[in-house]
PDB file of N, CA and C in Angstrom:
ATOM      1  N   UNK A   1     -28.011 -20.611  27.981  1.00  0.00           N
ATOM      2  CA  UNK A   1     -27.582 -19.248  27.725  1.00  0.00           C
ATOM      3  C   UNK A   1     -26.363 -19.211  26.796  1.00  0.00           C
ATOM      4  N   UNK A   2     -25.299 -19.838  26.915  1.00  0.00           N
ATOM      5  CA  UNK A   2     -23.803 -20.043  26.382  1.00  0.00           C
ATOM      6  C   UNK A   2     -24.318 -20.341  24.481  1.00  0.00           C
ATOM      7  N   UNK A   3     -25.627 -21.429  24.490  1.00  0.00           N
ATOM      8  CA  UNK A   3     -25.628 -22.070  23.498  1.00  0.00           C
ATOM      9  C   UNK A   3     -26.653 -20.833  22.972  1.00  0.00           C
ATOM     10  N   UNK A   4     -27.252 -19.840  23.059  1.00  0.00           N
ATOM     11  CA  UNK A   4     -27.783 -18.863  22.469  1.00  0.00           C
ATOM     12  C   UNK A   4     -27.137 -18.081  22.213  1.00  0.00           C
ATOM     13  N   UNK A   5     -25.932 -17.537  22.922  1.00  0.00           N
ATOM     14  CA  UNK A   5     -25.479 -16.512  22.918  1.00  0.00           C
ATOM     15  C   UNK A   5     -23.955 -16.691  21.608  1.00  0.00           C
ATOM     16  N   UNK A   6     -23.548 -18.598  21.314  1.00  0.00           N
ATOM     17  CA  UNK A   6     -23.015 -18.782  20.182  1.00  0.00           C
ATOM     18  C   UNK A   6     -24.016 -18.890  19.141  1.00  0.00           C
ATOM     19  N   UNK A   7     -25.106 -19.015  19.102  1.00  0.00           N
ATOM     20  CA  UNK A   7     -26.095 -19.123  18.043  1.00  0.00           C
ATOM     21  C   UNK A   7     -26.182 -17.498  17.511  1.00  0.00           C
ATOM     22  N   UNK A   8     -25.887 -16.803  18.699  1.00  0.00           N
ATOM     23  CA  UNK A   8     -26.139 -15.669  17.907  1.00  0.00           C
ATOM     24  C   UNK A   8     -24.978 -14.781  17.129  1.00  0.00           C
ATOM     25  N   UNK A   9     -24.183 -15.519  17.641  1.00  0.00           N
ATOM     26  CA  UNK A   9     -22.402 -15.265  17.109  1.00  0.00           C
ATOM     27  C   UNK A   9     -22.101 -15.687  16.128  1.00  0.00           C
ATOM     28  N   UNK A  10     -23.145 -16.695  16.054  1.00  0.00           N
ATOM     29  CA  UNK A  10     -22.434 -17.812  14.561  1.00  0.00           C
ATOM     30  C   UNK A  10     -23.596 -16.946  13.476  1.00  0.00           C
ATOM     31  N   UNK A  11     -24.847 -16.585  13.774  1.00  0.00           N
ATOM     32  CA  UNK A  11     -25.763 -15.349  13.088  1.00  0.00           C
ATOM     33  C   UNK A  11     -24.825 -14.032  12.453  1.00  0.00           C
ATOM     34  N   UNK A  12     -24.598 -13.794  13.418  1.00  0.00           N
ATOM     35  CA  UNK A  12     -23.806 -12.416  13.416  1.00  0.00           C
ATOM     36  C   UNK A  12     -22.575 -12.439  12.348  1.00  0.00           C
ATOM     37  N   UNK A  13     -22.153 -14.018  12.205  1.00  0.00           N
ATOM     38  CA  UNK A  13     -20.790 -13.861  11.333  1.00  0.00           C
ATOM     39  C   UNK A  13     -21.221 -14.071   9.683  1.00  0.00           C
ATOM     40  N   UNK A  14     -22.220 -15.198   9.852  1.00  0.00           N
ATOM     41  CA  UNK A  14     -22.397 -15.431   8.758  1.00  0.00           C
ATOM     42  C   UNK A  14     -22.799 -13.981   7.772  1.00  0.00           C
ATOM     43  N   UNK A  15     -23.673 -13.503   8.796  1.00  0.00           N
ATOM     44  CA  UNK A  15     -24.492 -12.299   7.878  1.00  0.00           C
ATOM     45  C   UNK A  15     -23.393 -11.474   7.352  1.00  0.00           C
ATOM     46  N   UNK A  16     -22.379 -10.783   8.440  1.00  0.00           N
ATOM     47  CA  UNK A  16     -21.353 -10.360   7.361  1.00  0.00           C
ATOM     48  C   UNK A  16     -20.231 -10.691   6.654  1.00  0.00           C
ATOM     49  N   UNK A  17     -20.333 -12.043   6.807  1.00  0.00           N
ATOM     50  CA  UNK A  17     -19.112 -12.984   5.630  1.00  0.00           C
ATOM     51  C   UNK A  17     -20.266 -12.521   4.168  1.00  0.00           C
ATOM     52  N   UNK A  18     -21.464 -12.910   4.364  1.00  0.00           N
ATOM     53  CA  UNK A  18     -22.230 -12.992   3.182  1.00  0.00           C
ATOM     54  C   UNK A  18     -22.581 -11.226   2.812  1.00  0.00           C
ATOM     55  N   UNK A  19     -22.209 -10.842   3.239  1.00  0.00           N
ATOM     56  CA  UNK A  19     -23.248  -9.042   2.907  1.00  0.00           C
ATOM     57  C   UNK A  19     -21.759  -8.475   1.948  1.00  0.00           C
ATOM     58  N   UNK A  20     -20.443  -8.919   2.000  1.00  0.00           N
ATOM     59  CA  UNK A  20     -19.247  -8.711   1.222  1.00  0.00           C
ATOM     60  C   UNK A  20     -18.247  -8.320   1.982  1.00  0.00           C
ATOM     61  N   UNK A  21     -18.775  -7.320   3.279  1.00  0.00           N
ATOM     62  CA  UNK A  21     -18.269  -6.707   4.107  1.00  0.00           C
ATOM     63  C   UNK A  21     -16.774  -6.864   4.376  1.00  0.00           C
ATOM     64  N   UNK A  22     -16.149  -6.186   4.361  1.00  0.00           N
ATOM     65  CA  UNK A  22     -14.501  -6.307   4.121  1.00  0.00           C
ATOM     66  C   UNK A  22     -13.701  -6.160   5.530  1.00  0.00           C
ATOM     67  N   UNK A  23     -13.206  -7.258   6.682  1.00  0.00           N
ATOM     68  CA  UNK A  23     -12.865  -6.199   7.767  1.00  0.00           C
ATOM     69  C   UNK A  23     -11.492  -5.855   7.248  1.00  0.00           C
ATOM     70  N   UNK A  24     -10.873  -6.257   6.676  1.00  0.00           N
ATOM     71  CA  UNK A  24      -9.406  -5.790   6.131  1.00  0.00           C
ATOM     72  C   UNK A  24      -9.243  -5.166   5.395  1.00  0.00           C
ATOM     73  N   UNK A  25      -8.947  -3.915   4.981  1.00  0.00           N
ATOM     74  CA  UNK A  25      -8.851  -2.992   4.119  1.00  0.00           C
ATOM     75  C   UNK A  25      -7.615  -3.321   2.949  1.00  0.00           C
ATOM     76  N   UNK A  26      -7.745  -3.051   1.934  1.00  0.00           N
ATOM     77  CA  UNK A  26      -6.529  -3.606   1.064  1.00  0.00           C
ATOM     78  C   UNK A  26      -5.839  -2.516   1.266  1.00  0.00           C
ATOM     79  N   UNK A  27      -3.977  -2.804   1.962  1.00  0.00           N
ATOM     80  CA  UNK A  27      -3.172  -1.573   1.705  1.00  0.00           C
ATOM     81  C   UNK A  27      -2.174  -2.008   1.419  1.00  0.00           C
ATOM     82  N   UNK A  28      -0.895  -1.105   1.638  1.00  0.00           N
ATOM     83  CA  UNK A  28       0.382  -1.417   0.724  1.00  0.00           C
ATOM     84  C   UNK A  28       1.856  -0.411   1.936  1.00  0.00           C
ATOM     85  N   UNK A  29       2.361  -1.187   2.363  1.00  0.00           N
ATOM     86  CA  UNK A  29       3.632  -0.860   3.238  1.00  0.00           C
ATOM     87  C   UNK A  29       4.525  -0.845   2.331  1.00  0.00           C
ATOM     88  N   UNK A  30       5.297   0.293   1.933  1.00  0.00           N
ATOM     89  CA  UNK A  30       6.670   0.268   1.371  1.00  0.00           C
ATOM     90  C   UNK A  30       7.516   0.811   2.253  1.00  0.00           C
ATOM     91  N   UNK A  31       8.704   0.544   1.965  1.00  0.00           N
ATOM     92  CA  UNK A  31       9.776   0.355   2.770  1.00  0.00           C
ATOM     93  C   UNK A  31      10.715   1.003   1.520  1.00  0.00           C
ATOM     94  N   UNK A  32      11.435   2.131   1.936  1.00  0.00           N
ATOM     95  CA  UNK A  32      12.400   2.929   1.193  1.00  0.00           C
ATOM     96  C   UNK A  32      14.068   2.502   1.236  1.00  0.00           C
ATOM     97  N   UNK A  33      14.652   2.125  -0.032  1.00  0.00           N
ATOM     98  CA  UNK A  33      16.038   1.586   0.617  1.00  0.00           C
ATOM     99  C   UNK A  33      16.846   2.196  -0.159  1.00  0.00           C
ATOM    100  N   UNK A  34      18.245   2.599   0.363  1.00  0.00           N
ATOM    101  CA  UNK A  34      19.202   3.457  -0.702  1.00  0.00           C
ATOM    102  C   UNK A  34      19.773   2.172  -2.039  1.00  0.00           C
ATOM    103  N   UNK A  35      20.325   2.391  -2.598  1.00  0.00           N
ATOM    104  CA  UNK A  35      21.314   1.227  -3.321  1.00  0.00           C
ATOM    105  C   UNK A  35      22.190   0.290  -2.429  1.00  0.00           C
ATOM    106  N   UNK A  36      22.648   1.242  -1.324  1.00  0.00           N
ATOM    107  CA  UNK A  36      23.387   0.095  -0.519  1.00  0.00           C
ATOM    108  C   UNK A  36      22.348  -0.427   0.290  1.00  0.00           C
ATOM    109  N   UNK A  37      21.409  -0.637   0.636  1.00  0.00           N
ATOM    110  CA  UNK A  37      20.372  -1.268   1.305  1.00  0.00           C
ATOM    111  C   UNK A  37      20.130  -0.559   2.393  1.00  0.00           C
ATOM    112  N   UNK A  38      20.847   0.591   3.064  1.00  0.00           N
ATOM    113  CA  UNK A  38      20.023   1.675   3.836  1.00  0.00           C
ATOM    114  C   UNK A  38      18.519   1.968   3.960  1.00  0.00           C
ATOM    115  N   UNK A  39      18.160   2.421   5.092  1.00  0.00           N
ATOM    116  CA  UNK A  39      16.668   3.245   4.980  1.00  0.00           C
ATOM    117  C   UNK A  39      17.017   4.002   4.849  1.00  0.00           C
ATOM    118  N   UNK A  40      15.924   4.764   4.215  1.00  0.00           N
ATOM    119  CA  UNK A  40      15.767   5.763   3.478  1.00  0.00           C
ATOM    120  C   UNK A  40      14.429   6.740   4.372  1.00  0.00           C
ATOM    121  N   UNK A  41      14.929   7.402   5.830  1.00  0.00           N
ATOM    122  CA  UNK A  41      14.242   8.167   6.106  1.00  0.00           C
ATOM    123  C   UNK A  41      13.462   9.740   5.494  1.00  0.00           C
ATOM    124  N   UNK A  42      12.005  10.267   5.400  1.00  0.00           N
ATOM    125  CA  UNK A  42      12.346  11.371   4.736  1.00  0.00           C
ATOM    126  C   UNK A  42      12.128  11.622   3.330  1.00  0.00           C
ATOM    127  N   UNK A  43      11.592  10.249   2.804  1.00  0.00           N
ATOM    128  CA  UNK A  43      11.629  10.136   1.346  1.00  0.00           C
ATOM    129  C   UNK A  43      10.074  10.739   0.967  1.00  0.00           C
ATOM    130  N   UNK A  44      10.093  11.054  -0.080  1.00  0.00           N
ATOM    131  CA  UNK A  44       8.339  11.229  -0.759  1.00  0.00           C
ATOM    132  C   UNK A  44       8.148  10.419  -1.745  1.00  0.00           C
ATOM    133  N   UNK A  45       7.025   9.775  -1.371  1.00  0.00           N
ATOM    134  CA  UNK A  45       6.211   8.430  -2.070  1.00  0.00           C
ATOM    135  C   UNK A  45       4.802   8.857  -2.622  1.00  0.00           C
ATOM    136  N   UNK A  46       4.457   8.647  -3.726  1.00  0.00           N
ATOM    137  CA  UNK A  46       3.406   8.651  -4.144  1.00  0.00           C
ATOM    138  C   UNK A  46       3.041   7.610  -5.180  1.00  0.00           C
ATOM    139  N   UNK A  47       1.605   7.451  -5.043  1.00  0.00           N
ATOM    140  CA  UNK A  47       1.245   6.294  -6.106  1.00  0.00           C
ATOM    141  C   UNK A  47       0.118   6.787  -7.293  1.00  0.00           C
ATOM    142  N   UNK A  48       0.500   6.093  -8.173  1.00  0.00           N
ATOM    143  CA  UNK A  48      -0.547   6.185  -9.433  1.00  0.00           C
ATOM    144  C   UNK A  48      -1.076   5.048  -9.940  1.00  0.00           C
ATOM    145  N   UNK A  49      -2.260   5.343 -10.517  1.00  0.00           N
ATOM    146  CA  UNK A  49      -3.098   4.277 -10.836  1.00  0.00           C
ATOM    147  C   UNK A  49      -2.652   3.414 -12.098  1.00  0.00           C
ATOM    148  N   UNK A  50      -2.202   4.728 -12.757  1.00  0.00           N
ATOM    149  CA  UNK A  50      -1.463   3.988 -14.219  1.00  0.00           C
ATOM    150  C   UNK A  50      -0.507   4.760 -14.551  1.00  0.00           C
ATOM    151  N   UNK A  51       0.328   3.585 -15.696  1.00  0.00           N
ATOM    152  CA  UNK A  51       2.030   4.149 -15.953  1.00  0.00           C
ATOM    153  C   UNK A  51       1.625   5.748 -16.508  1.00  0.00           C
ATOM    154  N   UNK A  52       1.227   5.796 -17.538  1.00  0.00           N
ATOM    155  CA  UNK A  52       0.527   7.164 -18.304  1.00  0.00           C
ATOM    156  C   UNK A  52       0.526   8.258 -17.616  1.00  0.00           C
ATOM    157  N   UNK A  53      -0.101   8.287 -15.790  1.00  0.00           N
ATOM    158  CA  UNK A  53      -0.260   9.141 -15.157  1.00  0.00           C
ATOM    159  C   UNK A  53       1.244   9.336 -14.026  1.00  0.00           C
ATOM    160  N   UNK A  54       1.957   7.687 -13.798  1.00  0.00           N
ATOM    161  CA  UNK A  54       2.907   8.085 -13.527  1.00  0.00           C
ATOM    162  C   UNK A  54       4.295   8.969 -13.972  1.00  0.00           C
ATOM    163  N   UNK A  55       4.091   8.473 -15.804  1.00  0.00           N
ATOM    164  CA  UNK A  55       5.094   9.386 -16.521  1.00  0.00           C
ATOM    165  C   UNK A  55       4.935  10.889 -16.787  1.00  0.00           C
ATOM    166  N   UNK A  56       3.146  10.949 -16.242  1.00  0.00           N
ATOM    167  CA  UNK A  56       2.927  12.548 -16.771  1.00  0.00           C
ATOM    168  C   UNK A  56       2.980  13.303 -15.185  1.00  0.00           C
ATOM    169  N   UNK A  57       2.806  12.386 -14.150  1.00  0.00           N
ATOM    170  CA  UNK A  57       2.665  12.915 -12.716  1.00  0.00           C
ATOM    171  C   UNK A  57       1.956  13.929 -12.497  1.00  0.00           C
ATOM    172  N   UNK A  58       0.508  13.427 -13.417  1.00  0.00           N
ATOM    173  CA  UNK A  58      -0.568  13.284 -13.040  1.00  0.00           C
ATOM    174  C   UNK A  58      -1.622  12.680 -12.557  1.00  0.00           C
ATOM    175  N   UNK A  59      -2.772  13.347 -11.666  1.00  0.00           N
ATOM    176  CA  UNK A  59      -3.836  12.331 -11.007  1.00  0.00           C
ATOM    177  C   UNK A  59      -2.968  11.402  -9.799  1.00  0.00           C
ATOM    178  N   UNK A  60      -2.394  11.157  -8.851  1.00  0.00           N
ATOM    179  CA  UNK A  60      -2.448  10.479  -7.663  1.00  0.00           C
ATOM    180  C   UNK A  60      -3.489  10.010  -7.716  1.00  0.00           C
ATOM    181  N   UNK A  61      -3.186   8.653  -7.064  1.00  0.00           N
ATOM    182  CA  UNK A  61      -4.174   7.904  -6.275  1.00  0.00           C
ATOM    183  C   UNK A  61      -4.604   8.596  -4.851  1.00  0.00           C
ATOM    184  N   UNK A  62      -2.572   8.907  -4.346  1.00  0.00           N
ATOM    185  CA  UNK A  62      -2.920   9.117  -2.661  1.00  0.00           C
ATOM    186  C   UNK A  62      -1.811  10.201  -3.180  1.00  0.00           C
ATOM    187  N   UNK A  63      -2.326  11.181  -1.630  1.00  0.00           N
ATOM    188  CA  UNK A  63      -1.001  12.589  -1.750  1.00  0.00           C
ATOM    189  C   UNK A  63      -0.155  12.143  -0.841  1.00  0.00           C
ATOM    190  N   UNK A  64       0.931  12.641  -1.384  1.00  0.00           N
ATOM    191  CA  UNK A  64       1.915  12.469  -0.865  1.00  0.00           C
ATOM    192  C   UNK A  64       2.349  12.345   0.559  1.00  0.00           C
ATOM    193  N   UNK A  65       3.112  11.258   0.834  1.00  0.00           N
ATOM    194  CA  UNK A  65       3.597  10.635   2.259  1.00  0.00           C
ATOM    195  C   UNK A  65       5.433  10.691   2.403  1.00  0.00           C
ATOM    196  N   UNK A  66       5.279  10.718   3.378  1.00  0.00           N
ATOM    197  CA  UNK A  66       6.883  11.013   3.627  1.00  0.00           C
ATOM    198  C   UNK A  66       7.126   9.765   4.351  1.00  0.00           C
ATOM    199  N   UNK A  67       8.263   9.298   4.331  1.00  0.00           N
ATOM    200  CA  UNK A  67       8.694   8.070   5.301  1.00  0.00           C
ATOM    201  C   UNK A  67       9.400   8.064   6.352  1.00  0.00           C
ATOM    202  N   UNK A  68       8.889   7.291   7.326  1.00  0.00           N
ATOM    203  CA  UNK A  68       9.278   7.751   8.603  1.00  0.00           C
ATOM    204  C   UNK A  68      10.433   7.212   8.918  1.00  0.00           C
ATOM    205  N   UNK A  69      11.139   7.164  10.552  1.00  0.00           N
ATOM    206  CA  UNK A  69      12.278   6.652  10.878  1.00  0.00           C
ATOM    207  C   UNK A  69      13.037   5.178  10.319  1.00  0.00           C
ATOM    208  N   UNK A  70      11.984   4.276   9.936  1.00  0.00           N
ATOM    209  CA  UNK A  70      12.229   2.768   9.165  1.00  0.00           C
ATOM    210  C   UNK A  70      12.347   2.948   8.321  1.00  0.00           C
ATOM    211  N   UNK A  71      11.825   4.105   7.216  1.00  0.00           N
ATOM    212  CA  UNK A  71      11.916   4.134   5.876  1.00  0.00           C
ATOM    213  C   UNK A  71      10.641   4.032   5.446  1.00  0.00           C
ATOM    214  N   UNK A  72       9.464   3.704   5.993  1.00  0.00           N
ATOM    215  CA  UNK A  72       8.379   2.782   5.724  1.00  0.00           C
ATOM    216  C   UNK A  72       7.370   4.165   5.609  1.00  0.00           C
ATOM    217  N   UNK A  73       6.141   3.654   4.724  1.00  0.00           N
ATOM    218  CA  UNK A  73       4.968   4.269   4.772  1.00  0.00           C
ATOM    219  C   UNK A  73       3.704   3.546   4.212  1.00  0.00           C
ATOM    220  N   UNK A  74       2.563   3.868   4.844  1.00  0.00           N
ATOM    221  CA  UNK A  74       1.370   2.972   4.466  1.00  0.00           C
ATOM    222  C   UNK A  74       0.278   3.702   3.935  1.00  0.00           C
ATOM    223  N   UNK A  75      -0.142   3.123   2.857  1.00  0.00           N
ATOM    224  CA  UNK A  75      -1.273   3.545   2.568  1.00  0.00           C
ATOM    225  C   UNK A  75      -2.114   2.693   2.482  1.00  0.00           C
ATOM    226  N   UNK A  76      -3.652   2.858   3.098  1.00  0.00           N
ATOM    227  CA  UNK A  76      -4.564   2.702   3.297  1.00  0.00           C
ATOM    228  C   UNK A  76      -6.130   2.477   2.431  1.00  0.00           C
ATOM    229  N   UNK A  77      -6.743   1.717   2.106  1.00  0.00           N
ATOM    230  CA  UNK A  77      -8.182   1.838   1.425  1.00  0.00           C
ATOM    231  C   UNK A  77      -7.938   1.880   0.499  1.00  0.00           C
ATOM    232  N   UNK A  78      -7.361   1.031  -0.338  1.00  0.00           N
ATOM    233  CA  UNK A  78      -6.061   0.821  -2.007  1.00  0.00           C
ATOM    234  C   UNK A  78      -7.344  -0.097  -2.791  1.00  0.00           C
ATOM    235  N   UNK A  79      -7.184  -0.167  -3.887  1.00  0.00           N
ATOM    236  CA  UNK A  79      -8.046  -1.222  -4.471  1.00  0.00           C
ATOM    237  C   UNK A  79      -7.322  -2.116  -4.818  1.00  0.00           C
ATOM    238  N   UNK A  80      -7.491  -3.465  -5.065  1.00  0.00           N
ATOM    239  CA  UNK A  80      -6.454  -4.594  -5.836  1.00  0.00           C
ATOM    240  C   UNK A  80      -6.451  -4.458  -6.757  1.00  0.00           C
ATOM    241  N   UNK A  81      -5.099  -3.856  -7.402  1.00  0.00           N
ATOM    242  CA  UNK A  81      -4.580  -3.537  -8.725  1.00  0.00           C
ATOM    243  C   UNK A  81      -3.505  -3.170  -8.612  1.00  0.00           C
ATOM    244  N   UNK A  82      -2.611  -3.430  -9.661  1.00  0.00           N
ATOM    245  CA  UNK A  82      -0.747  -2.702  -9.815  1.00  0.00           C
ATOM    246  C   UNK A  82      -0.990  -1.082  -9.841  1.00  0.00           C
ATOM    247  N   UNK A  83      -0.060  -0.695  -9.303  1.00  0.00           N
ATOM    248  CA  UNK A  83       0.096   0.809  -8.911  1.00  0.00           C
ATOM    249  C   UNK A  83       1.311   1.161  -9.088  1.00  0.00           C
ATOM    250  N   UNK A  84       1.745   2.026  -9.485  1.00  0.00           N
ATOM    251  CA  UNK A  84       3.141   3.060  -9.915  1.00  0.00           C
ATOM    252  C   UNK A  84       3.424   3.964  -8.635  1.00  0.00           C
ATOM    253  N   UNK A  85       4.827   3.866  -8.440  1.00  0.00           N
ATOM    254  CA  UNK A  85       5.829   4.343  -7.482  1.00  0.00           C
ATOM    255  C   UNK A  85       6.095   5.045  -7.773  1.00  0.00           C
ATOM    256  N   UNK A  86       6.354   6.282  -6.966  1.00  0.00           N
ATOM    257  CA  UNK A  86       7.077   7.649  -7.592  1.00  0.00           C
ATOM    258  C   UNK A  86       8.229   8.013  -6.216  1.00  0.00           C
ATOM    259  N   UNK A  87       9.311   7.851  -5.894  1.00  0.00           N
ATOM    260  CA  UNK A  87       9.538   8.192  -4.569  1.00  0.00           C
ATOM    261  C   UNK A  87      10.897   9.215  -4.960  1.00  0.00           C
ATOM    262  N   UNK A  88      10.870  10.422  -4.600  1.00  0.00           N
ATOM    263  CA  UNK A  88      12.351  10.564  -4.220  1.00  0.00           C
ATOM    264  C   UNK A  88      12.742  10.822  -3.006  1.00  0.00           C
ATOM    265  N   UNK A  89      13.834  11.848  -3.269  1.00  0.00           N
ATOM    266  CA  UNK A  89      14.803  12.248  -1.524  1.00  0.00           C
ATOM    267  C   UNK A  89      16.055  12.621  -2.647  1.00  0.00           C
ATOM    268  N   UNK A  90      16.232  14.164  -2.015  1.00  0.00           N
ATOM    269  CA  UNK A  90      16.912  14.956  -2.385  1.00  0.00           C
ATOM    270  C   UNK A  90      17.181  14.514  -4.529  1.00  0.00           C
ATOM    271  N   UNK A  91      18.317  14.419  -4.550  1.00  0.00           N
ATOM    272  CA  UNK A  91      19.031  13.618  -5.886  1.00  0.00           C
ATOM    273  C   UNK A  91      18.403  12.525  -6.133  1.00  0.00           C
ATOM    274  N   UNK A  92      18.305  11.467  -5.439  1.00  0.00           N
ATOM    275  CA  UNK A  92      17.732  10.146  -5.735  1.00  0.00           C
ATOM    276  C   UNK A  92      16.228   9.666  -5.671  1.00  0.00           C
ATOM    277  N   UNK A  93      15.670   9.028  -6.893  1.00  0.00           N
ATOM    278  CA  UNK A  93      14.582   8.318  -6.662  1.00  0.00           C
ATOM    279  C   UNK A  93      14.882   6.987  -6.954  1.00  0.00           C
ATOM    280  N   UNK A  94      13.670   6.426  -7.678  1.00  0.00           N
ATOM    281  CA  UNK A  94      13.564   4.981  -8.193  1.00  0.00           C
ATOM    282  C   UNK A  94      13.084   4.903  -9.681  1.00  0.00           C
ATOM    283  N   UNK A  95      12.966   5.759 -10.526  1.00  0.00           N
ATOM    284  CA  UNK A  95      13.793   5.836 -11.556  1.00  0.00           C
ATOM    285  C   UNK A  95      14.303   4.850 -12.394  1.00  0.00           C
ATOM    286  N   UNK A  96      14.129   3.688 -12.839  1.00  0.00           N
ATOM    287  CA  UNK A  96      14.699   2.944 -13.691  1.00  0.00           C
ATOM    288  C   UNK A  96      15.297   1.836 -12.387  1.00  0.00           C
ATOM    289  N   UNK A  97      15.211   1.896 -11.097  1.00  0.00           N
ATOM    290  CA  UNK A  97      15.019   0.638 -10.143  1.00  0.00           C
ATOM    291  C   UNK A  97      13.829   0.325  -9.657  1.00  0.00           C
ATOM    292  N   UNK A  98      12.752   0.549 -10.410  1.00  0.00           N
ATOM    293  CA  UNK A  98      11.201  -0.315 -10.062  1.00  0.00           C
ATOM    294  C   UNK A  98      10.136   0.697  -9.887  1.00  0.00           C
ATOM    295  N   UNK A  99       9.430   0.942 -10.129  1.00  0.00           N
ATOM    296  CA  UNK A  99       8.028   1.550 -10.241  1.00  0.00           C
ATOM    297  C   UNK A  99       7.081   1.071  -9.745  1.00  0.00           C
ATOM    298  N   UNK A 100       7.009  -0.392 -10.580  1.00  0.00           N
ATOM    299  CA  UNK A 100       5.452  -0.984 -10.395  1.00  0.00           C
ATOM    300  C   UNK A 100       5.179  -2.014  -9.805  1.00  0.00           C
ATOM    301  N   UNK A 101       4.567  -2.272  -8.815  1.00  0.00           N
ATOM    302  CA  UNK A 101       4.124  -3.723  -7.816  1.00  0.00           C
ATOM    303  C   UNK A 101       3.578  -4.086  -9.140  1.00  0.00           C
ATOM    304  N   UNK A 102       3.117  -5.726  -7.824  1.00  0.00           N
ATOM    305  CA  UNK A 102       2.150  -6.695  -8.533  1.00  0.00           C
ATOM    306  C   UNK A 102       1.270  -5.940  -7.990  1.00  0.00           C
ATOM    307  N   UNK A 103      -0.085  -6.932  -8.549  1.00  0.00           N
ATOM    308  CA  UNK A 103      -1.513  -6.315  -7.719  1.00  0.00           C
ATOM    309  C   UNK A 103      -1.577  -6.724  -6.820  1.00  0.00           C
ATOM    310  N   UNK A 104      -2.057  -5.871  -6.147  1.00  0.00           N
ATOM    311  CA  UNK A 104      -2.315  -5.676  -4.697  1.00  0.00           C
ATOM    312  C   UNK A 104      -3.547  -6.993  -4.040  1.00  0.00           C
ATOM    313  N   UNK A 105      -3.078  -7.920  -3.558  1.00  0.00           N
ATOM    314  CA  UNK A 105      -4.176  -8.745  -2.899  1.00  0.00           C
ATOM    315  C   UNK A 105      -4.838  -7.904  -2.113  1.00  0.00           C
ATOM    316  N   UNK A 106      -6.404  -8.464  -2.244  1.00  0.00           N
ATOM    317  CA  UNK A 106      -7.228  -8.351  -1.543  1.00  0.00           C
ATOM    318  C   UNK A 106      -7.216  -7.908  -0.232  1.00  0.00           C
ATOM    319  N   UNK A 107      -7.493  -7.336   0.664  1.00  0.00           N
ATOM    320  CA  UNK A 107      -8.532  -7.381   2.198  1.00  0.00           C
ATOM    321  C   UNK A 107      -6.811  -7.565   2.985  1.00  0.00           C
ATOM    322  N   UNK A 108      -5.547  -7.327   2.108  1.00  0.00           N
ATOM    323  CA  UNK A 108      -4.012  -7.848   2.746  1.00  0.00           C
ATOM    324  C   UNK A 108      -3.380  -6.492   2.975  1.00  0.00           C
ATOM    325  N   UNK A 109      -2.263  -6.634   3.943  1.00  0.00           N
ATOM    326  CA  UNK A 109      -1.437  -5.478   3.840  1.00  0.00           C
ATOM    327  C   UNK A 109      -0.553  -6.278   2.639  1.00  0.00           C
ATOM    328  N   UNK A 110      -0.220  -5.260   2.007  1.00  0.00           N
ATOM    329  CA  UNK A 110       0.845  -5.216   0.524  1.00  0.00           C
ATOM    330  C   UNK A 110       2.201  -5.007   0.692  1.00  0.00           C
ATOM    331  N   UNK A 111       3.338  -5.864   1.110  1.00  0.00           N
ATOM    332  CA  UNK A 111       4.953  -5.115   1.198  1.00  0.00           C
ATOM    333  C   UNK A 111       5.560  -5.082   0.368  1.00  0.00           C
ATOM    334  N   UNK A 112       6.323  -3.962   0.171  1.00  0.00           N
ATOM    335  CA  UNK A 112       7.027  -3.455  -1.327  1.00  0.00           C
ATOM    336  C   UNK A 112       8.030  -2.737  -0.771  1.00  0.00           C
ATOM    337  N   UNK A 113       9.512  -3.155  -1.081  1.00  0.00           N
ATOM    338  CA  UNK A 113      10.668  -2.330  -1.017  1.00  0.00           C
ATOM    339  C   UNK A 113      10.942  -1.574  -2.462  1.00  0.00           C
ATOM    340  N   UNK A 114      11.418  -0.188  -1.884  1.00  0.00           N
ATOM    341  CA  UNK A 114      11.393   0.247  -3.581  1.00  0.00           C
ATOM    342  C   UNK A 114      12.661   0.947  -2.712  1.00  0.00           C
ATOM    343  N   UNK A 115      14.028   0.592  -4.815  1.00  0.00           N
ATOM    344  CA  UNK A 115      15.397   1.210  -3.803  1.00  0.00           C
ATOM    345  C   UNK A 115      15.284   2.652  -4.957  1.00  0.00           C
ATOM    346  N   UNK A 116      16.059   3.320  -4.323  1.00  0.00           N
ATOM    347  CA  UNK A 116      16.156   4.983  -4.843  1.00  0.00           C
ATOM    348  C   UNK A 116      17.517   5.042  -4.656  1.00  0.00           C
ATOM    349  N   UNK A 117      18.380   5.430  -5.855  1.00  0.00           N
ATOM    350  CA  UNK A 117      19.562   6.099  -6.640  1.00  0.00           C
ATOM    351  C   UNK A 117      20.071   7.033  -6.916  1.00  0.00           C
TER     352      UNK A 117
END
């Protein structure tokens, strides 16, 4: 019984290692920090697919997220590719302190501190 019931486990995996099936979704945790290295509760984050749309702040990828008590916010179901930061809070964004990740690995959560000025 034990040895059927891994035969059918070891079935079961292969088929969806091979079908592409993704169980990890590619996303991206940023973490909001002032200049002095504060969190940055409260902030609005948004991402763009490309610089073009970030300078015209047009087209989002994702609408807008606010960051919670850590500073932090996640987005979810991302494709692997560099993406543009848009964050402010009140006076300060990020602005000429970083915009753009690397690309986003695969099937990974993504961490990115972005500081705002």
């Amino acid at each position: 019984m034990k040895t059927r019931l891994f035969s059918v486990f070891c079935l079961a995996t292969v088929l969806v290692l091979s079908s592409g099936f993704q169980v990890f979704k590619t996303s991206i945790k940023i973490t909001v920090i002032d200049e002095l290295g504060n969190i940055v509760e409260g902030a609005a984050v948004q991402l763009y697919g490309t610089e073009e749309d970030y300078r015209n702040e047009i087209n989002p990828v994702t609408d807008k997220g606010i960051t919670d008590k850590k500073g932090q916010i996640k987005f979810k179901e991302l494709e692997s590719k560099v993406y543009f930061v848009n964050v402010w809070k009140d006076d300060k964004n990020n602005i000429g302190a970083g915009v753009q990740t690397a690309k986003l690995e695969e099937g990974k959560l993504n961490k990115v501190n972005i500081v705002i000025e």
